[in-house]
Protein backbone atom coordinates (compact mmCIF):
# COMPACT_ATOMS: atom_id res chain seq x y z
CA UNK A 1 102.10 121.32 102.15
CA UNK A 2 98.90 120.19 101.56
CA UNK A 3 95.57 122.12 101.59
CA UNK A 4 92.33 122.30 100.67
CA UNK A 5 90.66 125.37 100.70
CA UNK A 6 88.35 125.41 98.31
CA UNK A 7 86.22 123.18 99.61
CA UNK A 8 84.97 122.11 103.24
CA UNK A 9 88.26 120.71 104.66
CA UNK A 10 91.67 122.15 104.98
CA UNK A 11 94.87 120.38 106.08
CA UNK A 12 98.07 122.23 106.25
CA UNK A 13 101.76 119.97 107.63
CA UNK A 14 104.78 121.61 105.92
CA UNK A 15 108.68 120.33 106.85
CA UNK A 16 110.67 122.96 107.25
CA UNK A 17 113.95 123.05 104.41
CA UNK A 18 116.85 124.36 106.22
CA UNK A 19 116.67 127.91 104.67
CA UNK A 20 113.03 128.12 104.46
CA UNK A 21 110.89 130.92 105.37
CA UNK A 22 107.60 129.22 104.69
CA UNK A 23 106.89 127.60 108.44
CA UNK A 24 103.59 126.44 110.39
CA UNK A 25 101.97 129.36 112.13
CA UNK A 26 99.21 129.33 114.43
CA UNK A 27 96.50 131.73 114.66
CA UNK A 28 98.33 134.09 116.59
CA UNK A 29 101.45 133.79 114.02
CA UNK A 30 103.75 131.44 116.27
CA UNK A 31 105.49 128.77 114.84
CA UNK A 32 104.61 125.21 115.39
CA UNK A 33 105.53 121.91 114.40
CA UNK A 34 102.08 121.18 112.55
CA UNK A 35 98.82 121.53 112.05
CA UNK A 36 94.99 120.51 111.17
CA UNK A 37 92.84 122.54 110.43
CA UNK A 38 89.22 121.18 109.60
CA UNK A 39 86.62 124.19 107.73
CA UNK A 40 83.50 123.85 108.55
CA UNK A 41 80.29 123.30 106.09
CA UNK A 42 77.79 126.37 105.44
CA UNK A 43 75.25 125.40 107.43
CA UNK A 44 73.95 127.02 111.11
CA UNK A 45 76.59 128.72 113.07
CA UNK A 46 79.82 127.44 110.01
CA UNK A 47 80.76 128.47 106.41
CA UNK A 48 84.11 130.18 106.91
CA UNK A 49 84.95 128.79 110.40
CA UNK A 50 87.05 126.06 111.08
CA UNK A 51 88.42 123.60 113.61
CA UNK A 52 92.52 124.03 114.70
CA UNK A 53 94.68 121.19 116.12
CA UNK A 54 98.10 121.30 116.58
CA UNK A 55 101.17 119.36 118.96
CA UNK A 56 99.81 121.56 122.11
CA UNK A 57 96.32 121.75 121.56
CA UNK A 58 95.77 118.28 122.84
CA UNK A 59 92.46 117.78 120.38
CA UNK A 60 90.30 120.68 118.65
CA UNK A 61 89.87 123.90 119.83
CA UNK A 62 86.92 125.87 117.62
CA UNK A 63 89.37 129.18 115.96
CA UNK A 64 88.25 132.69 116.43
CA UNK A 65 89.34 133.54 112.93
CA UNK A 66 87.73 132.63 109.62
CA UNK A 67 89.39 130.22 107.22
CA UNK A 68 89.94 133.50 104.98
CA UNK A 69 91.03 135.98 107.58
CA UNK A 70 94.45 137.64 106.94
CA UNK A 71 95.64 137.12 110.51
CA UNK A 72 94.10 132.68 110.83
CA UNK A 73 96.56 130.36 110.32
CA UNK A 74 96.38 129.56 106.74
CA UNK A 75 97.25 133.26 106.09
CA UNK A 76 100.16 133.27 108.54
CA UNK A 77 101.41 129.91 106.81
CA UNK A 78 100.90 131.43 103.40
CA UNK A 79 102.26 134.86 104.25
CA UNK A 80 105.52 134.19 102.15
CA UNK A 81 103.47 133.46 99.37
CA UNK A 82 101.19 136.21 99.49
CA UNK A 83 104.20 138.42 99.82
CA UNK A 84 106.24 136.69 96.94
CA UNK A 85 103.03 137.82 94.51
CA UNK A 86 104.07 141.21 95.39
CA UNK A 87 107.74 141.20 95.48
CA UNK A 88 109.61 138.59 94.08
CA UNK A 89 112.36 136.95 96.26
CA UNK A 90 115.11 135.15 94.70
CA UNK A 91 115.02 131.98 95.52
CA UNK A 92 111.57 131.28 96.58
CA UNK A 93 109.51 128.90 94.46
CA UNK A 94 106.48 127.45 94.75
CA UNK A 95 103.49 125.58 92.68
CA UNK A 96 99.77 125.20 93.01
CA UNK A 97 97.72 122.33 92.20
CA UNK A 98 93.72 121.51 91.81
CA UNK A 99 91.75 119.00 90.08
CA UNK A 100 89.38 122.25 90.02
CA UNK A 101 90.90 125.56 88.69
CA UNK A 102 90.10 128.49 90.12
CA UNK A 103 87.37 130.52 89.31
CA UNK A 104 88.79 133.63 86.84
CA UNK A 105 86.27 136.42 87.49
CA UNK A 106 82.97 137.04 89.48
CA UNK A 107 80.63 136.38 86.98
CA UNK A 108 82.37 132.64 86.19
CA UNK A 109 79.99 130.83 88.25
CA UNK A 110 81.55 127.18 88.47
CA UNK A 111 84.95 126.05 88.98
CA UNK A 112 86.55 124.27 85.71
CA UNK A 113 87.77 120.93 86.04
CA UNK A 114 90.82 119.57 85.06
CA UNK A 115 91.13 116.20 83.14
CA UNK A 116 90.26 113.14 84.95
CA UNK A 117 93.62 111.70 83.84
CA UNK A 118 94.87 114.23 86.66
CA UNK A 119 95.00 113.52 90.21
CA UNK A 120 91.92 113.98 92.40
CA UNK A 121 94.35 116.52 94.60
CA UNK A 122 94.74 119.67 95.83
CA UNK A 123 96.98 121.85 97.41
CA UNK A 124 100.63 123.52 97.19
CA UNK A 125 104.56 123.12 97.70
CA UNK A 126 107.54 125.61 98.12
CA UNK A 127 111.02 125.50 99.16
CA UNK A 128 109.71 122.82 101.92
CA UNK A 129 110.46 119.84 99.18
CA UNK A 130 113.59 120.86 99.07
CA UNK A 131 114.20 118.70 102.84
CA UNK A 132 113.22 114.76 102.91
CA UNK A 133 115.28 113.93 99.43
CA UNK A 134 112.78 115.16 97.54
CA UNK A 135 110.78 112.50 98.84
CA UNK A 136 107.18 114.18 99.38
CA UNK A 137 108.35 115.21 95.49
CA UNK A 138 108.19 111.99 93.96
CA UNK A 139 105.06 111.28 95.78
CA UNK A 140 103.46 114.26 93.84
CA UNK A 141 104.87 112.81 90.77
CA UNK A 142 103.00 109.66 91.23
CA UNK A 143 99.34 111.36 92.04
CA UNK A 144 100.08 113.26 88.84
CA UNK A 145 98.66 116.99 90.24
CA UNK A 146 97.39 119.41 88.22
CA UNK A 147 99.65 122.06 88.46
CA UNK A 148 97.64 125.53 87.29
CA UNK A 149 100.25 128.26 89.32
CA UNK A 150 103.89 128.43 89.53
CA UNK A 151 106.84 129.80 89.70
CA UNK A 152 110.32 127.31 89.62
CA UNK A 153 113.56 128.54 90.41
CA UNK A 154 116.66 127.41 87.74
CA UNK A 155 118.08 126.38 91.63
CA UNK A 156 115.03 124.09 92.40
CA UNK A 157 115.15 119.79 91.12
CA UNK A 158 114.42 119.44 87.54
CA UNK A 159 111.76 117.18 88.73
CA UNK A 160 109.63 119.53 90.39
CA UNK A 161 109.77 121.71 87.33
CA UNK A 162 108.45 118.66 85.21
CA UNK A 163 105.71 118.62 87.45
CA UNK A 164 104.99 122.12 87.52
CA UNK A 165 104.70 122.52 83.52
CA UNK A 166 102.53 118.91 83.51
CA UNK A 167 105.00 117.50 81.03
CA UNK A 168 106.25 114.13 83.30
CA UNK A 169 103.87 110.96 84.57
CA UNK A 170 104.75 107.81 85.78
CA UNK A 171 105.36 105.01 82.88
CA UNK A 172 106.55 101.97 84.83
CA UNK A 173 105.02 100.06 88.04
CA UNK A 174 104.72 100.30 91.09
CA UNK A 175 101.69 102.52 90.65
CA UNK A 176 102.13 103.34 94.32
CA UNK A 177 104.35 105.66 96.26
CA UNK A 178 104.75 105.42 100.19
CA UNK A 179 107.60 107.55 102.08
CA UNK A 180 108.35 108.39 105.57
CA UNK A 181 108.18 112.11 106.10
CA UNK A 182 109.60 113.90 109.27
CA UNK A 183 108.57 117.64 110.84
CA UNK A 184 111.29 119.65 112.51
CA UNK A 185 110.75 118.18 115.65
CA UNK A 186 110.64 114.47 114.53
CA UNK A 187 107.34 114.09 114.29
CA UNK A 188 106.54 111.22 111.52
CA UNK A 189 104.08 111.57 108.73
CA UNK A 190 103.33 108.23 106.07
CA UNK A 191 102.72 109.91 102.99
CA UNK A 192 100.80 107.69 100.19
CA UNK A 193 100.21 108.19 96.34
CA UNK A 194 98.54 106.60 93.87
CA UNK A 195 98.84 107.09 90.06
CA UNK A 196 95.40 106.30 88.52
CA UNK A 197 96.13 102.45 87.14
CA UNK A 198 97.30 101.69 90.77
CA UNK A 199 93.24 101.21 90.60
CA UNK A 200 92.03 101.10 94.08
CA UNK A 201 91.26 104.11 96.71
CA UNK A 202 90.58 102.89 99.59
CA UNK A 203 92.31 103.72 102.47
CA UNK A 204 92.57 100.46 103.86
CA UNK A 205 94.83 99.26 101.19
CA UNK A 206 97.40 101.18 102.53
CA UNK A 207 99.92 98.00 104.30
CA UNK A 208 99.37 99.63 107.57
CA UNK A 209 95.39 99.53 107.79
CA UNK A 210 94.77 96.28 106.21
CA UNK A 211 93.67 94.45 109.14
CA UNK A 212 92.19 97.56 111.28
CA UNK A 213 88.64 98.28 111.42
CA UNK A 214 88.18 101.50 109.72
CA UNK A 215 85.65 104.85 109.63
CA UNK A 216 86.03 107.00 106.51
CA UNK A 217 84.54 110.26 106.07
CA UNK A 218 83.84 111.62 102.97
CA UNK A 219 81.66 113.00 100.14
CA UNK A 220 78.31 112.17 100.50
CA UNK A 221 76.67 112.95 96.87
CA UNK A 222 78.61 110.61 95.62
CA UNK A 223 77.31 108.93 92.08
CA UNK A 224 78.56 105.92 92.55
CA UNK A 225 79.04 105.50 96.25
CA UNK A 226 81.44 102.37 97.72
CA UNK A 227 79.38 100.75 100.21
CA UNK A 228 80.90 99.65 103.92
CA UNK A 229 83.23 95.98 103.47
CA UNK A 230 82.09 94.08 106.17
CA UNK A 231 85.07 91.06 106.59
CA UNK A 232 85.87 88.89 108.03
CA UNK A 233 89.28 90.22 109.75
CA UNK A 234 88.44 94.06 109.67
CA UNK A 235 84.80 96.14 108.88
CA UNK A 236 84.59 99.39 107.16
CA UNK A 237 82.13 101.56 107.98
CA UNK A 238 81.30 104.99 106.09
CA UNK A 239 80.84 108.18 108.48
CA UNK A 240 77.54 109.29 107.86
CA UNK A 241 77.12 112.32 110.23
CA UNK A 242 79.78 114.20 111.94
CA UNK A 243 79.30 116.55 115.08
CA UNK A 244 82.52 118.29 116.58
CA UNK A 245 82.61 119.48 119.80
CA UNK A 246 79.77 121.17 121.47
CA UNK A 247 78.82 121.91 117.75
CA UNK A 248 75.11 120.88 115.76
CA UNK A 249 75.89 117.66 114.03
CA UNK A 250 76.51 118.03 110.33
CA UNK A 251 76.13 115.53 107.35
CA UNK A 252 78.54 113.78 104.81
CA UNK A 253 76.09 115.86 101.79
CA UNK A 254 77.71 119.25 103.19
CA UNK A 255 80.58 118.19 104.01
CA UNK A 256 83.62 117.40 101.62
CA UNK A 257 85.88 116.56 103.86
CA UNK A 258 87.93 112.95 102.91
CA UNK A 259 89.73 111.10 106.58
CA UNK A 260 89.95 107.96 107.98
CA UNK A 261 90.57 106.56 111.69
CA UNK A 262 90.71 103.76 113.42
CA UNK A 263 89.06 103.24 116.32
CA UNK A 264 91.46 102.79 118.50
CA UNK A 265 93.28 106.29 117.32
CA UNK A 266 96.09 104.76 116.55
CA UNK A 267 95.89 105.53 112.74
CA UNK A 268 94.75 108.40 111.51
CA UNK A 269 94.37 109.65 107.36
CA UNK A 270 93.70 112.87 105.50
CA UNK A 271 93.32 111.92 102.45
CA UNK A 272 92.32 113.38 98.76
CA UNK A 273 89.97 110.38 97.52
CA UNK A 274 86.07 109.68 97.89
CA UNK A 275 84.79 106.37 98.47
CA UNK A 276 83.62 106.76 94.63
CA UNK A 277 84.16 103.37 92.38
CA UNK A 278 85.29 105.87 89.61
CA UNK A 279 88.30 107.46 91.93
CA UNK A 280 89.68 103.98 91.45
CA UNK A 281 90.70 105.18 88.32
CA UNK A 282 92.39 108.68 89.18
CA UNK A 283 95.64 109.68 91.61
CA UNK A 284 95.00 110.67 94.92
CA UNK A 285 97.24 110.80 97.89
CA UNK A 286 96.98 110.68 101.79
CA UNK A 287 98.76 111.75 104.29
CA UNK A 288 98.65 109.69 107.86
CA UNK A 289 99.88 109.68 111.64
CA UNK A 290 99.90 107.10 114.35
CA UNK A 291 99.58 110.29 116.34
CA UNK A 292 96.79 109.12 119.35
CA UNK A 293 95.91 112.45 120.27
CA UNK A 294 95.31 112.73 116.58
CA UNK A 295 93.22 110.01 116.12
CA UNK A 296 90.92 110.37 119.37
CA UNK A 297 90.06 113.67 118.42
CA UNK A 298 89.10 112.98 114.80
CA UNK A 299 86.96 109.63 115.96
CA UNK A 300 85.06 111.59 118.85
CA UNK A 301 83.93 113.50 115.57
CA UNK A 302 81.76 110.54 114.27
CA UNK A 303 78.25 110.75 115.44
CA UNK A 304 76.50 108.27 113.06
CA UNK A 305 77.97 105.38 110.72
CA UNK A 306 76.55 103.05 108.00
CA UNK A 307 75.69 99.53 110.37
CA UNK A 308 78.07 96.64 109.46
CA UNK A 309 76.15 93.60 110.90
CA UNK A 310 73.79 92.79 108.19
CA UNK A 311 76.90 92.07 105.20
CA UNK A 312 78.93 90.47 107.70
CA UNK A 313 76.27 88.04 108.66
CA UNK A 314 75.85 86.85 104.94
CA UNK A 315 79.33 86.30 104.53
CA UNK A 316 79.81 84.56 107.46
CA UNK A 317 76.86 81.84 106.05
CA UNK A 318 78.42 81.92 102.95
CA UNK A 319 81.18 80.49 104.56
């Protein structure tokens, strides 16, 4: 499972262990296969709502809940959790991770950061890793998350305890981890990490992407800002404003939010990364479908993008 709820974006796909109660649920508690779920930035009619996509939506719907309602479908997906705080069930484990810890009171007024040497992630895993042969495990293992919350069963892979207590990072190449992930109902999810000497985040390094034009969405106060690559076999551009349905459009400074698509749809990413040259240096991960409905939805989002024609010219002279 991976979310993000701290900041503007949230992105919740979970596969289902065989004696799992942690499933999908929508916002009226059914179970589905998987979902998106995109919050929207504090600004006009947003703040706590949020966009919902899942296998019969057929594209966004706008949710009637708030991201931090106790009947939306984060709750309902984090119901076993919530409950486990309250009464411990054997065999339930689970563990937390942020590259910003959680605020301890009220009156602390920022967020605490973990060391850079940690992966730029965030999110959560249970008794789903248990499925795929551990694989979306070892992918954790190479973004090196912070873990700040857990709770590891003596029944649960000694590996996902190392990772929990923040005692285990990777020591040998490859600096990159790709698997194959499957939902319930066979849908496939490419799951990428990247330990922080891997030193590239981009999204189009990913084998995949390399020779697809490419839109990327993300932080817009960036220090250090990567600007588009205009190529010669593939362009990409950085999403500058984004406007969702019927919505007011809304730009990259209030939104966190880190994707990719191509244009065609074909490909999208959800990634954990900013276009920032100093993310080269930390683990991040991403997790991507060739899902078109997918991908249609999230490129009808972009309403403005850095132009391309102007680099591409001068490296077609220099030529």
């Amino acid at each position: 499972m991976l979310t993000v709820v701290a900041l503007l974006f949230c992105v919740v796909v979970l596969f289902q262990g065989c004696e799992s109660d942690v499933k999908c649920r929508n916002d009226s508690g059914a179970e589905v296969d998987w979902y998106i779920l995109y919050k929207l930035p504090n600004v006009k009619d947003g703040g706590l709502s949020y966009l919902y996509m899942d296998e019969s939506t057929g594209g966004w719907r706008r949710s009637t809940e708030k991201i931090n309602s106790r009947s939306g479908a984060l709750a309902n997906t984090l119901k076993p959790l919530l409950d486990f705080y309250n009464r411990k069930t054997e065999g339930f484990g689970y563990m937390l991770y942020n590259d910003q810890l959680p605020k301890q009171s009220r009156n602390q007024r920022r967020h605490t950061n973990a060391p850079s040497s940690f992966g730029h992630s965030k999110g959560g895993c249970s008794n789903v890793l248990l499925s795929q042969d551990n694989k979306a495990l070892q992918c954790k293992q190479k973004l090196l998350a912070y873990s700040y919350d857990s709770d590891i069963p003596k029944t649960f892979p000694n590996e996902l305890r190392c990772v929990a207590q923040r005692s285990c990072y990777p020591k040998k190449k490859p600096w990159f981890r790709e698997k194959m992930l499957t939902s319930l109902n066979g849908q496939q999810f490419h799951s990428f990490a990247k330990y922080k000497r891997f030193g590239d985040g981009e999204c189009s390094q990913f084998q995949m992407l390399k020779f697809h034009d490419l839109y990327v969405k993300s932080w817009g106060k960036m220090r250090g800002p990567q600007i588009y690559n205009c190529g010669i076999t593939h362009h990409v551009y950085n999403v500058k404003t984004v406007r969702p349905l019927n919505m007011q459009p809304f730009s990259d400074t209030v939104d966190h939010s880190k994707w990719c698509v191509t244009p065609d749809g074909n490909w999208t990413c959800i990634a954990d990364m900013n276009r920032e040259k100093s993310q080269m240096y930390r683990g991040g991960g991403a997790i991507c479908t060739n899902d078109v409905t997918v991908g249609e939805a999230f490129y009808a989002l972009i309403k403005k993008h850095e132009p391309c024609e102007h680099e591409f010219t001068v490296q077609h002279r220099e030529l």
